[in-house]
C-alpha atoms as a PDB file:
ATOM      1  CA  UNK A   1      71.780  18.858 196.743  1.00  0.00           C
ATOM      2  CA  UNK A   2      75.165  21.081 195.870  1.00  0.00           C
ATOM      3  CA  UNK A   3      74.456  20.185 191.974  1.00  0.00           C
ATOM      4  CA  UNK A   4      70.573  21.055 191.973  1.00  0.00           C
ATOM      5  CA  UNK A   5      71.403  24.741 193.425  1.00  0.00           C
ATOM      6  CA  UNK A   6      74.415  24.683 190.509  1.00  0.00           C
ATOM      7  CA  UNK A   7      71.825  23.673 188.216  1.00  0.00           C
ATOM      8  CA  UNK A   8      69.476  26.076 188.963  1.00  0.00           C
ATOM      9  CA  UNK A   9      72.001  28.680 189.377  1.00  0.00           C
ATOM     10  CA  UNK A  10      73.336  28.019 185.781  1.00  0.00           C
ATOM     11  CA  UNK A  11      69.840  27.434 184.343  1.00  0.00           C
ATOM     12  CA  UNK A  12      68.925  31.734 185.921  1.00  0.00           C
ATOM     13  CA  UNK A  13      72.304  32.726 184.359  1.00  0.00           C
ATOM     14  CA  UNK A  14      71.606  31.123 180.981  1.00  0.00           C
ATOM     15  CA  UNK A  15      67.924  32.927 181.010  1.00  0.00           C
ATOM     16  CA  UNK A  16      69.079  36.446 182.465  1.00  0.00           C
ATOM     17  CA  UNK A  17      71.719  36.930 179.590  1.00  0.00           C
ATOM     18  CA  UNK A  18      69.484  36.311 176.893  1.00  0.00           C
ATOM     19  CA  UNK A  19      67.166  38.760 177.999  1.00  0.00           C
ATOM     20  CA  UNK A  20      70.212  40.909 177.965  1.00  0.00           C
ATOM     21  CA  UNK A  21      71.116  40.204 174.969  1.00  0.00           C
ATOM     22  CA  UNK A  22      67.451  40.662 173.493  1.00  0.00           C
ATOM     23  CA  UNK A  23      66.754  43.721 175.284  1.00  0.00           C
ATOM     24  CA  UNK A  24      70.150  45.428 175.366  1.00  0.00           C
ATOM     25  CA  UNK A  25      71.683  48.455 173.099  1.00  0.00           C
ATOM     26  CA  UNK A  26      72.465  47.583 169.652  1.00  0.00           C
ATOM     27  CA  UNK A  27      76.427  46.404 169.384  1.00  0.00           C
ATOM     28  CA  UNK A  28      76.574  47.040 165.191  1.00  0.00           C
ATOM     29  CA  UNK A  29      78.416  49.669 164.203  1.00  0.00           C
ATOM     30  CA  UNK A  30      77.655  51.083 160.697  1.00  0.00           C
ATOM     31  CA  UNK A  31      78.686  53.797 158.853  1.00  0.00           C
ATOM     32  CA  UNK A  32      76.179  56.560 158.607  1.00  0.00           C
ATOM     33  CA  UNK A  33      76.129  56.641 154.672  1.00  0.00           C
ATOM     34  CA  UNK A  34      72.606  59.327 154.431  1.00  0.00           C
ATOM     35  CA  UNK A  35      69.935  58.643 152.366  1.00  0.00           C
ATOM     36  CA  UNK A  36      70.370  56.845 148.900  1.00  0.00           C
ATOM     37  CA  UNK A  37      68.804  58.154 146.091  1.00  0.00           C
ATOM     38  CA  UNK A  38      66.459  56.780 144.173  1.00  0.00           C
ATOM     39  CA  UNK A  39      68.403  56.003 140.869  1.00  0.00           C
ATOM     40  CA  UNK A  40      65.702  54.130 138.329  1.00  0.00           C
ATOM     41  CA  UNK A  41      63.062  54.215 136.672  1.00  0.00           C
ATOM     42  CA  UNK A  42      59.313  53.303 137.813  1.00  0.00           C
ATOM     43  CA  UNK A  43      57.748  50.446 136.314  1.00  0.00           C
ATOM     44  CA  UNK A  44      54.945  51.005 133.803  1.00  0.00           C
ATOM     45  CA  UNK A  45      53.997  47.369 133.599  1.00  0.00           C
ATOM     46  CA  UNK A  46      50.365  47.277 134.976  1.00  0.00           C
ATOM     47  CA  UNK A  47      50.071  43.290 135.621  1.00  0.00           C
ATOM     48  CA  UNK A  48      52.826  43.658 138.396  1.00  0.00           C
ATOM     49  CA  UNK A  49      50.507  46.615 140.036  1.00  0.00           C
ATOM     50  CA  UNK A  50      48.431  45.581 143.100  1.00  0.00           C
END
């Protein structure tokens, strides 16, 4: 009976940290580089136009 209560225990663990991990503040940490510039020119080819 001990190991079903572990198992469930471990089984509510396993679920509760991936909704932490799904619904928790980002961990990445980029540099804030701005906006890039747009550094080309458009295409004029009309078969590639929607």
């Amino acid at each position: 009976m001990n190991n079903l209560f572990k198992s469930f225990r471990n089984t509510i663990i396993y679920i509760y940290e991936g909704f932490g991990r799904i619904f928790s503040l980002t961990k990445d940490i980029y540099p804030t580089v701005g906006v890039s510039p747009f550094e080309g020119d458009p295409c004029k080819n009309s078969e590639l136009k929607d």
